[in-house]
N, C-alpha and C. Protein backbone atom coordinates (compact mmCIF):
# COMPACT_ATOMS: atom_id res chain seq x y z
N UNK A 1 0.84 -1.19 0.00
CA UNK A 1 0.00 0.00 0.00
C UNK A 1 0.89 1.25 0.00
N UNK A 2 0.52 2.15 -0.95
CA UNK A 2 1.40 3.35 -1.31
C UNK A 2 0.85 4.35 0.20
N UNK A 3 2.13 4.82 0.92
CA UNK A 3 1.68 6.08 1.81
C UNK A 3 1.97 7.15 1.93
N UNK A 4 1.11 8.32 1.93
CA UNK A 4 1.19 9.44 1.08
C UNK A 4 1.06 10.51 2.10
N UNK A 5 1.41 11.29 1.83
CA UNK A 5 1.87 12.27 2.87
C UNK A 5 1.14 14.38 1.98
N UNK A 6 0.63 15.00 2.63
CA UNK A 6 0.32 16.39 1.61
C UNK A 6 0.72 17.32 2.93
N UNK A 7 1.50 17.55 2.31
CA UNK A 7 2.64 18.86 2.98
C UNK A 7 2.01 20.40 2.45
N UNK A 8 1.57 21.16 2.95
CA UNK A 8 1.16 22.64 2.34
C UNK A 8 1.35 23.60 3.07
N UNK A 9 2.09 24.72 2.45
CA UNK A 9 2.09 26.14 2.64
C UNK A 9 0.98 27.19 2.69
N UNK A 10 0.33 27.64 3.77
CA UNK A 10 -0.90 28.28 3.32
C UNK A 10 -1.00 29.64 3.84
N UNK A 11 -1.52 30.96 3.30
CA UNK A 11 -1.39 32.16 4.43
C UNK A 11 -2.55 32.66 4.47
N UNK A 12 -3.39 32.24 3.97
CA UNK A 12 -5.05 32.81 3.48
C UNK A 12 -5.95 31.76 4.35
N UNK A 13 -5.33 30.71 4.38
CA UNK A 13 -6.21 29.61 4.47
C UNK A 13 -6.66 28.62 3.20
N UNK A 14 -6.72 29.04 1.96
CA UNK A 14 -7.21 28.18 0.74
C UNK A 14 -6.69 27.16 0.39
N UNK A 15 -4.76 27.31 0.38
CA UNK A 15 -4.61 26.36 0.32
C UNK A 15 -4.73 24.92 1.29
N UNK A 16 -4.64 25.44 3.02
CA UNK A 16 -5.17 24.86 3.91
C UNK A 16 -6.14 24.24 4.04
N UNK A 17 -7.26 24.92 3.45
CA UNK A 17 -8.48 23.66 3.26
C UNK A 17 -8.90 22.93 1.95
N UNK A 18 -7.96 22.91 0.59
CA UNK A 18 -7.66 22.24 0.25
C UNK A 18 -6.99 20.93 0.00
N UNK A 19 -5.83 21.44 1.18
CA UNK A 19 -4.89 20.34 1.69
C UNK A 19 -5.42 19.19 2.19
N UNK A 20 -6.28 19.98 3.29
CA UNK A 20 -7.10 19.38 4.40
C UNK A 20 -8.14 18.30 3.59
N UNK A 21 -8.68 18.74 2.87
CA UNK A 21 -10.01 17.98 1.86
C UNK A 21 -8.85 16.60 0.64
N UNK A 22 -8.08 17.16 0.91
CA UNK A 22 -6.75 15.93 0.17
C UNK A 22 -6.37 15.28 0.82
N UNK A 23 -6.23 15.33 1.84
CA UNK A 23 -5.71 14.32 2.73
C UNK A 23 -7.04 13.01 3.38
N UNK A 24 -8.12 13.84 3.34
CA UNK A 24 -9.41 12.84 3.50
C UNK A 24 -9.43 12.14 2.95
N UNK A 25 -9.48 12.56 1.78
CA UNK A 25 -10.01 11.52 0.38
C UNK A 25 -8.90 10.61 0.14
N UNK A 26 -7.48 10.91 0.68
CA UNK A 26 -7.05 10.09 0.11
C UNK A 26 -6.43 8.99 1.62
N UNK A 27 -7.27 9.42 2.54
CA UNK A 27 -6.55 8.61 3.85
C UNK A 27 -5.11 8.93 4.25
N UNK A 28 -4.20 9.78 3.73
CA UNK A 28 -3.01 10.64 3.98
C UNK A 28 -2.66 11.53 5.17
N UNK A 29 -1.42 11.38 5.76
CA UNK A 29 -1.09 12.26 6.90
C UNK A 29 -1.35 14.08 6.15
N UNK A 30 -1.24 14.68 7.54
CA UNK A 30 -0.87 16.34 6.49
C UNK A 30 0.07 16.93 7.71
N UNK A 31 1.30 17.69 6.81
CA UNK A 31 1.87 18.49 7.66
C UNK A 31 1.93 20.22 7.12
N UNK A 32 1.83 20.48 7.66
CA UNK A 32 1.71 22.14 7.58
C UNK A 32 3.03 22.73 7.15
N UNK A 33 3.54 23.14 6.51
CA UNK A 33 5.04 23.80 6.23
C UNK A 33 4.79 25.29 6.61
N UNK A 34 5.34 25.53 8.04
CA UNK A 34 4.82 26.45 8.73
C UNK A 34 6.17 27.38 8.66
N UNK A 35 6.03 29.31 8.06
CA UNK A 35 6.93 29.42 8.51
C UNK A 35 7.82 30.04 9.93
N UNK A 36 8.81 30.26 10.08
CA UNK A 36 9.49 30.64 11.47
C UNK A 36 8.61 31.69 11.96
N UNK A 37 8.89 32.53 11.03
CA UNK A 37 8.39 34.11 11.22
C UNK A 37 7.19 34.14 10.50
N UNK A 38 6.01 34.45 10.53
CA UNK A 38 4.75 34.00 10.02
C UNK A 38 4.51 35.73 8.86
N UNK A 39 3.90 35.29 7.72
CA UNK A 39 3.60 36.33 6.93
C UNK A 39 2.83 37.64 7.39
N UNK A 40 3.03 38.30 7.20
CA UNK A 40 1.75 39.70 7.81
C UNK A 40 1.51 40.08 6.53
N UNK A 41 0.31 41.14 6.67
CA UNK A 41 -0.32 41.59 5.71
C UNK A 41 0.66 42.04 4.59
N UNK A 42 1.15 43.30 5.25
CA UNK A 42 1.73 43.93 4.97
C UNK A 42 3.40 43.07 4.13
N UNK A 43 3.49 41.80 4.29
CA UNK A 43 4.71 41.22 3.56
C UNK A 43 4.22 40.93 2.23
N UNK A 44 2.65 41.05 2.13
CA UNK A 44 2.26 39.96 1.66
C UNK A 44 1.82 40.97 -0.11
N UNK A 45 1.99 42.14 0.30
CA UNK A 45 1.54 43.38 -0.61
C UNK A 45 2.84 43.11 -1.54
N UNK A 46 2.17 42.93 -2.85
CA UNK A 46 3.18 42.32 -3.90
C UNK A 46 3.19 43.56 -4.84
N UNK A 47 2.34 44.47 -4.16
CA UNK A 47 2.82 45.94 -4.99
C UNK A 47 3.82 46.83 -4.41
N UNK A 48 4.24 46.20 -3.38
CA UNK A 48 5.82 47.04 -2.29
C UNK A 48 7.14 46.48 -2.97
N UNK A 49 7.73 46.78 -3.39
CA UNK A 49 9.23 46.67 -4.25
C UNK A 49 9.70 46.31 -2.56
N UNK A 50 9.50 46.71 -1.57
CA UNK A 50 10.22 46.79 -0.08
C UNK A 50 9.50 45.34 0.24
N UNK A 51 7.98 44.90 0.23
CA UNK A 51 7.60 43.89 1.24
C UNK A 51 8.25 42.62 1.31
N UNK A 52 8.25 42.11 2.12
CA UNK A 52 8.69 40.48 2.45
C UNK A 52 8.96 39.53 0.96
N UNK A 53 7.71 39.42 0.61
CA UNK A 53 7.44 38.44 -0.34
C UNK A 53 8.23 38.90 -1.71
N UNK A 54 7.94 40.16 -1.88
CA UNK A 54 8.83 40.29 -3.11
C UNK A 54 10.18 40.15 -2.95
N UNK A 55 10.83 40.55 -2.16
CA UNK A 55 11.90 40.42 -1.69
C UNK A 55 12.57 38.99 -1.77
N UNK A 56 11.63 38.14 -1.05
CA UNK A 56 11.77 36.83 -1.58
C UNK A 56 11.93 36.08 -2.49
N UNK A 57 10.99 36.28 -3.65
CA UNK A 57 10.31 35.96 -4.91
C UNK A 57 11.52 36.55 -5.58
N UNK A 58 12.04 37.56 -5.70
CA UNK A 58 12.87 38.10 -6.63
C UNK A 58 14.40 37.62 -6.48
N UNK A 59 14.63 37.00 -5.29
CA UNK A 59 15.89 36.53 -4.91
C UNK A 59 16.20 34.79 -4.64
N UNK A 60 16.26 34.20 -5.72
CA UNK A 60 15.96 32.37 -6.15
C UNK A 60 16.61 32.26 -4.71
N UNK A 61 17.82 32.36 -4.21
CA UNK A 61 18.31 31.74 -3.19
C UNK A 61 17.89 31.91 -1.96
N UNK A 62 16.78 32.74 -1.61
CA UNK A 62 15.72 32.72 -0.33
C UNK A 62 15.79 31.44 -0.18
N UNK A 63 15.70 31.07 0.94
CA UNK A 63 15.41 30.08 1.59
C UNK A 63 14.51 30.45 2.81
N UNK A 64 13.57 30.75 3.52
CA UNK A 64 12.93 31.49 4.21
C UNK A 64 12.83 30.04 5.03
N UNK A 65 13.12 30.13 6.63
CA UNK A 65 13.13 29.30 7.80
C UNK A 65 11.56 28.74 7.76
N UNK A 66 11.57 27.59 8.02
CA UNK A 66 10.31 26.38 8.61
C UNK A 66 10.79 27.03 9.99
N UNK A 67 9.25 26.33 10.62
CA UNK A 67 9.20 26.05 12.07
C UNK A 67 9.48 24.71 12.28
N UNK A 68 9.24 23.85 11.44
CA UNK A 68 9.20 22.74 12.02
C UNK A 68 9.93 21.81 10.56
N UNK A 69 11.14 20.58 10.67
CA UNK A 69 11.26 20.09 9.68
C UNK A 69 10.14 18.88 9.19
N UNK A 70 10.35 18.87 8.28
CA UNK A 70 9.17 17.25 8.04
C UNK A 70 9.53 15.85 8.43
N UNK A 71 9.06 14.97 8.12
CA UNK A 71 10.01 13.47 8.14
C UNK A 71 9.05 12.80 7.65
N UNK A 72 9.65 12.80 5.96
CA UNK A 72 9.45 11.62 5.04
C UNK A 72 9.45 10.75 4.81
N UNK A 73 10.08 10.10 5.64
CA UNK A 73 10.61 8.25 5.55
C UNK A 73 9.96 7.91 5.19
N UNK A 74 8.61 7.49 5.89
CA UNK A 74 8.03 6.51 6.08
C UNK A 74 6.40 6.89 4.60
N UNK A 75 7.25 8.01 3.74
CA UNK A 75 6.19 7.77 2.23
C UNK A 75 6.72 7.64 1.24
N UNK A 76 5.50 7.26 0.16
CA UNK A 76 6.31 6.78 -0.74
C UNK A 76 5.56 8.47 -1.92
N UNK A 77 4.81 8.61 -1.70
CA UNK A 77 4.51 10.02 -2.53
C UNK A 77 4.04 10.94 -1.38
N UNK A 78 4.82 12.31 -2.09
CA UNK A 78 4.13 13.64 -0.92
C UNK A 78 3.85 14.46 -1.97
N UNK A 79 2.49 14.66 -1.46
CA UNK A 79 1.72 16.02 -2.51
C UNK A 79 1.99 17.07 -1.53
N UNK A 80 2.46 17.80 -2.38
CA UNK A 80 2.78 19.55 -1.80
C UNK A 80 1.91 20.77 -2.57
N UNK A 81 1.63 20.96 -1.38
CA UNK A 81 0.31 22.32 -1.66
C UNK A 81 1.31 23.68 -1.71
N UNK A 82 0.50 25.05 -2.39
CA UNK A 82 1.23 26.01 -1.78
C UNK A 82 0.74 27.11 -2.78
N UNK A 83 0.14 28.44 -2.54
CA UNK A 83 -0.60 29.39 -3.35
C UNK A 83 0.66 29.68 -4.39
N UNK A 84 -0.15 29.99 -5.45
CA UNK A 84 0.85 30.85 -6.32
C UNK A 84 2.24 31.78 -6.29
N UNK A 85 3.14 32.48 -6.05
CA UNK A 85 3.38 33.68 -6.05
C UNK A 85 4.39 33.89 -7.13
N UNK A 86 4.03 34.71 -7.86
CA UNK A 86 4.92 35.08 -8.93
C UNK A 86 5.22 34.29 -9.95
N UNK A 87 4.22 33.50 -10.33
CA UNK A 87 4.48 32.50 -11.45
C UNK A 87 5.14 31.61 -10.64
N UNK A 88 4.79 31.15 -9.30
CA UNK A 88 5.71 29.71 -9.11
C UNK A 88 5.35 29.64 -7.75
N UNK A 89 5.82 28.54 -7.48
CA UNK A 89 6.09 27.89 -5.84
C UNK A 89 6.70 29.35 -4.98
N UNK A 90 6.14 29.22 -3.94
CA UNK A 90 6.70 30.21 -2.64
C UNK A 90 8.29 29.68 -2.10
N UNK A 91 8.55 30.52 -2.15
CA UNK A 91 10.62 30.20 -1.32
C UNK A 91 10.21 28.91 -0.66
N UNK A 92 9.34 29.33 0.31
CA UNK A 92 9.31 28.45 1.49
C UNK A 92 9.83 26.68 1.44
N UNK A 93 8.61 27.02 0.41
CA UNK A 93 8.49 25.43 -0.75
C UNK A 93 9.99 24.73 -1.22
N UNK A 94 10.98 25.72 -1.69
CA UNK A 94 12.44 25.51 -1.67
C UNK A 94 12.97 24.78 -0.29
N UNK A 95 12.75 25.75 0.94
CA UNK A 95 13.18 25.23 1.58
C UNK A 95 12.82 24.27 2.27
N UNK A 96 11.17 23.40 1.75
CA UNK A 96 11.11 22.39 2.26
C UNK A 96 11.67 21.17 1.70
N UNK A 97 11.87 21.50 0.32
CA UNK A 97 12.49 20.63 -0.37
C UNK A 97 13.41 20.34 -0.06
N UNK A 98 14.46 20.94 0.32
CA UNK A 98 16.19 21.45 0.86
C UNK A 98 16.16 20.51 2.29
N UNK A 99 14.92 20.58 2.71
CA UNK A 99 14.71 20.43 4.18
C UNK A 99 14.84 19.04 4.68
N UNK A 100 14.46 18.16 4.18
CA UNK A 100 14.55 16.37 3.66
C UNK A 100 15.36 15.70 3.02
N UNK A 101 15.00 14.09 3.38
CA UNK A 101 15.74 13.16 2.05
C UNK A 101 14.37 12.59 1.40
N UNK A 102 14.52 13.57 0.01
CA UNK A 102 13.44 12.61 -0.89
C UNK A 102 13.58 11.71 -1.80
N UNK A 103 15.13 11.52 -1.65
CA UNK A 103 15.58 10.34 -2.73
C UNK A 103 14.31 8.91 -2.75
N UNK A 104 14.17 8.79 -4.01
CA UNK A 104 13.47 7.41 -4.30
C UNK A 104 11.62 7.78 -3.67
N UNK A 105 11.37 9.16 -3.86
CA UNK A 105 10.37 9.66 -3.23
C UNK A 105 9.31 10.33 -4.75
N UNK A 106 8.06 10.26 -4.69
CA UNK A 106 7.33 11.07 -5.91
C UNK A 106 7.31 12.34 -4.92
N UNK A 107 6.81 13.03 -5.75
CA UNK A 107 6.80 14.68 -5.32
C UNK A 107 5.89 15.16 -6.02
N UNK A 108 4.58 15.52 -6.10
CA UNK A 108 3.26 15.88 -6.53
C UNK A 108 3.35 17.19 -5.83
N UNK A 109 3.09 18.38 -6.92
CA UNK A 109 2.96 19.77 -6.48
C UNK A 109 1.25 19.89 -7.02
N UNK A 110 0.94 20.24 -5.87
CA UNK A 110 -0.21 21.50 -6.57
C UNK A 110 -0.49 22.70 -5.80
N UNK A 111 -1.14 23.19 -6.65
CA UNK A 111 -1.19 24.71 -6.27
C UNK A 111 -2.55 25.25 -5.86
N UNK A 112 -2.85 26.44 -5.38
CA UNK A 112 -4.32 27.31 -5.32
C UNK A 112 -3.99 28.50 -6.23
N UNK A 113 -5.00 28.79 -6.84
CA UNK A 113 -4.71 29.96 -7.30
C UNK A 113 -6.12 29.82 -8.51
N UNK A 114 -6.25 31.21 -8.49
CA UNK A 114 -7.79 32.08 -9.07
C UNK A 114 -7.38 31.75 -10.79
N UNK A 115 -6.36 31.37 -11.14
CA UNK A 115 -6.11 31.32 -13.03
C UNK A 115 -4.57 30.86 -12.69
N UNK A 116 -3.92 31.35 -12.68
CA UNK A 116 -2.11 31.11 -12.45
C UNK A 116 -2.24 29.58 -11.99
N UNK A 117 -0.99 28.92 -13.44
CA UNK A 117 -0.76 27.55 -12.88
C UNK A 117 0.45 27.82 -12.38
N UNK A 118 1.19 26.64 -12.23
CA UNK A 118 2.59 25.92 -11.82
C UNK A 118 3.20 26.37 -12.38
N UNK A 119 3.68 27.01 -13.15
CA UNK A 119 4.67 27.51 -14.16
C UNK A 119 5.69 26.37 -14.41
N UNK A 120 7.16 27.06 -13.42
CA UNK A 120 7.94 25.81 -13.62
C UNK A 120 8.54 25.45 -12.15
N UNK A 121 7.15 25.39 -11.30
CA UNK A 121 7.69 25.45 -9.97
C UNK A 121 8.22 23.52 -10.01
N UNK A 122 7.71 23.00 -10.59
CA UNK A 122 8.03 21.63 -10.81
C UNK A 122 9.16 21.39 -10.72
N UNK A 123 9.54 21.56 -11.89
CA UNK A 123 11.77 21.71 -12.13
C UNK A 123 11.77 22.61 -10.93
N UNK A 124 11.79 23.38 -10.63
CA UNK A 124 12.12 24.66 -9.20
C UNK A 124 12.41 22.75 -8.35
N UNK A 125 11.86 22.51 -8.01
CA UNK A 125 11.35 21.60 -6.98
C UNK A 125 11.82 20.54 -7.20
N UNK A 126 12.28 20.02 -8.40
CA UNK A 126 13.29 18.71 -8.83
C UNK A 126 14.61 19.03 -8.31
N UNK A 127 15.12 20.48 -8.76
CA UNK A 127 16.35 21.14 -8.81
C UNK A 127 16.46 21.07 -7.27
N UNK A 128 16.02 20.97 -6.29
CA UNK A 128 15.84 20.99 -4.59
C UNK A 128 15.95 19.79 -4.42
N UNK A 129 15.27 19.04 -4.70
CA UNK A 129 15.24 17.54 -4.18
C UNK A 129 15.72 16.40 -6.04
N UNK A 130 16.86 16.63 -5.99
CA UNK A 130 17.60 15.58 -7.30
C UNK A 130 17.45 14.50 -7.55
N UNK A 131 16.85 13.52 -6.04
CA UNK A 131 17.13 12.23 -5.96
C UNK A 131 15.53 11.89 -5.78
N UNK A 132 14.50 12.96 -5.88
CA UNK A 132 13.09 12.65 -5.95
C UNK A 132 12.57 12.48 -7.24
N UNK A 133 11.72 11.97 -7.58
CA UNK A 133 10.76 11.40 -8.99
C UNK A 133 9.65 13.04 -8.75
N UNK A 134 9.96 14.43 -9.64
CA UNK A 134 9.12 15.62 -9.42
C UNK A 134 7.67 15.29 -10.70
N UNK A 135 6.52 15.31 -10.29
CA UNK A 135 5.54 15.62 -11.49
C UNK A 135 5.11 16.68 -11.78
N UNK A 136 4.45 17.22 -13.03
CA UNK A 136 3.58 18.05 -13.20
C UNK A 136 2.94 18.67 -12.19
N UNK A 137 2.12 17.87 -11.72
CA UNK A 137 1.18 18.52 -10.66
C UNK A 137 -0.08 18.72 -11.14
N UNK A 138 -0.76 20.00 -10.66
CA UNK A 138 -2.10 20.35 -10.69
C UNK A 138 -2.44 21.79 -10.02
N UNK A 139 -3.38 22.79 -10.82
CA UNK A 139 -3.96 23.39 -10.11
C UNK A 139 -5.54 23.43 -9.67
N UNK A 140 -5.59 23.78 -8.35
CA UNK A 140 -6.93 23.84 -8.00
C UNK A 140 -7.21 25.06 -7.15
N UNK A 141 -8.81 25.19 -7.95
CA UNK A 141 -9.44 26.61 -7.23
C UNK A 141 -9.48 26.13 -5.87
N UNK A 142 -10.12 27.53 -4.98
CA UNK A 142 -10.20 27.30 -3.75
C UNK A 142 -11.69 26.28 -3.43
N UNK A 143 -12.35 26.26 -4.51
CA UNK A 143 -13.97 25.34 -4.79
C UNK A 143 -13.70 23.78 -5.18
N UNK A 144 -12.57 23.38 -5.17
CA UNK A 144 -12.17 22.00 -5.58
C UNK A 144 -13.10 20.92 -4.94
N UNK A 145 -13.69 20.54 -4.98
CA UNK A 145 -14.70 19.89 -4.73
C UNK A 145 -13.26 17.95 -4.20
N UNK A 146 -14.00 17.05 -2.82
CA UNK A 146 -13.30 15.78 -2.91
C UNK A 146 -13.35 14.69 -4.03
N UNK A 147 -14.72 14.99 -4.35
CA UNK A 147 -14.44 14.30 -5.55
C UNK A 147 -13.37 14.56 -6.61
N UNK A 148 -13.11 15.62 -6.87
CA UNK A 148 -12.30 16.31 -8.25
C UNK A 148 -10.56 15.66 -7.46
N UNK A 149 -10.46 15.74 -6.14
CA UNK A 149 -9.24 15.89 -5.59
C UNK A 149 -8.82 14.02 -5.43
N UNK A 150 -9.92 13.58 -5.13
CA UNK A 150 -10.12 12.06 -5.11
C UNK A 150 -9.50 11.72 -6.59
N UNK A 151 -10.22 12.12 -7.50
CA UNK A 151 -9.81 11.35 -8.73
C UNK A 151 -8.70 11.84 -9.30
N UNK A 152 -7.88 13.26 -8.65
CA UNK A 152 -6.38 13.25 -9.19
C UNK A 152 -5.52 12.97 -8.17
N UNK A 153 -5.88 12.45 -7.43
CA UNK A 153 -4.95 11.92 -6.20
C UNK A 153 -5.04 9.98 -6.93
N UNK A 154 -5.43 9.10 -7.29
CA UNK A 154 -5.63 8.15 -7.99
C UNK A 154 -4.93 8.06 -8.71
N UNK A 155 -3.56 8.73 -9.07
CA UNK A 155 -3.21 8.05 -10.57
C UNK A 155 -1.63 7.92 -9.59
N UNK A 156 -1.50 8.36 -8.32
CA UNK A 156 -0.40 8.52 -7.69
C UNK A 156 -0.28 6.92 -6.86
């Protein structure tokens, strides 16, 4: 029996109860990729050349601190959640990758977001973890219904 693990980044909540509704359907642990220093509004304003996030986003080698590391061992696929930002995966997401051993591991990204897919947070996310099997992924609105999440969690 394959055991599956959905790891997500969330600051709104959307992707959080997405996660949450993925992990039901598919009988899966969930861990939160929480970070150190938690986002504020104000980081989160992607029209500030100064705020947090851009700052981030614009600089590949962010690595922005977890609170907590993960521990993968014991799966054999981890779906990773995590909103959009800037055409791609959030830093954070880097550094959870960075954060583990995913050798001999699948790595399922998906995302939340209102239109914006994955871009190439995929490769982003291979390039972190070398020794993991990275897919495509998926995006889903914040309306993803278990059924919809059920039947793309199935091919894993």
């Amino acid at each position: 029996m394959i055991k599956i693990l959905v790891a997500y980044f969330s600051v709104s909540g959307v992707t959080k109860k997405v996660a949450e509704k993925l992990a039901k359907v598919t009988g899966s642990d969930l861990f939160e990729i929480t970070p150190e220093t938690s986002y504020t509004n104000a980081d989160l304003n992607w029209m500030d050349k100064q705020s947090r996030t851009t700052v981030e986003m614009k600089d590949r080698s962010c690595r922005p601190a977890m609170a907590a590391k993960p521990d993968v061992s014991g799966y054999d696929v981890i779906l990773v959640g995590f909103p959009v930002w800037w055409y791609r995966e959030p830093s954070i997401i880097d550094t959870f990758m960075e954060s583990a051993d995913f050798t001999g591991k699948t790595v399922v990204p998906f995302c939340t977001s209102g239109g914006s897919g994955l871009g190439k947070s995929a490769a982003n996310m291979q390039k972190s973890a070398p020794g993991a099997k990275v897919l495509d992924g998926n995006r889903f609105s914040f309306s993803a219904t278990e059924d919809e999440l059920k039947k793309w969690a199935e091919q894993f």
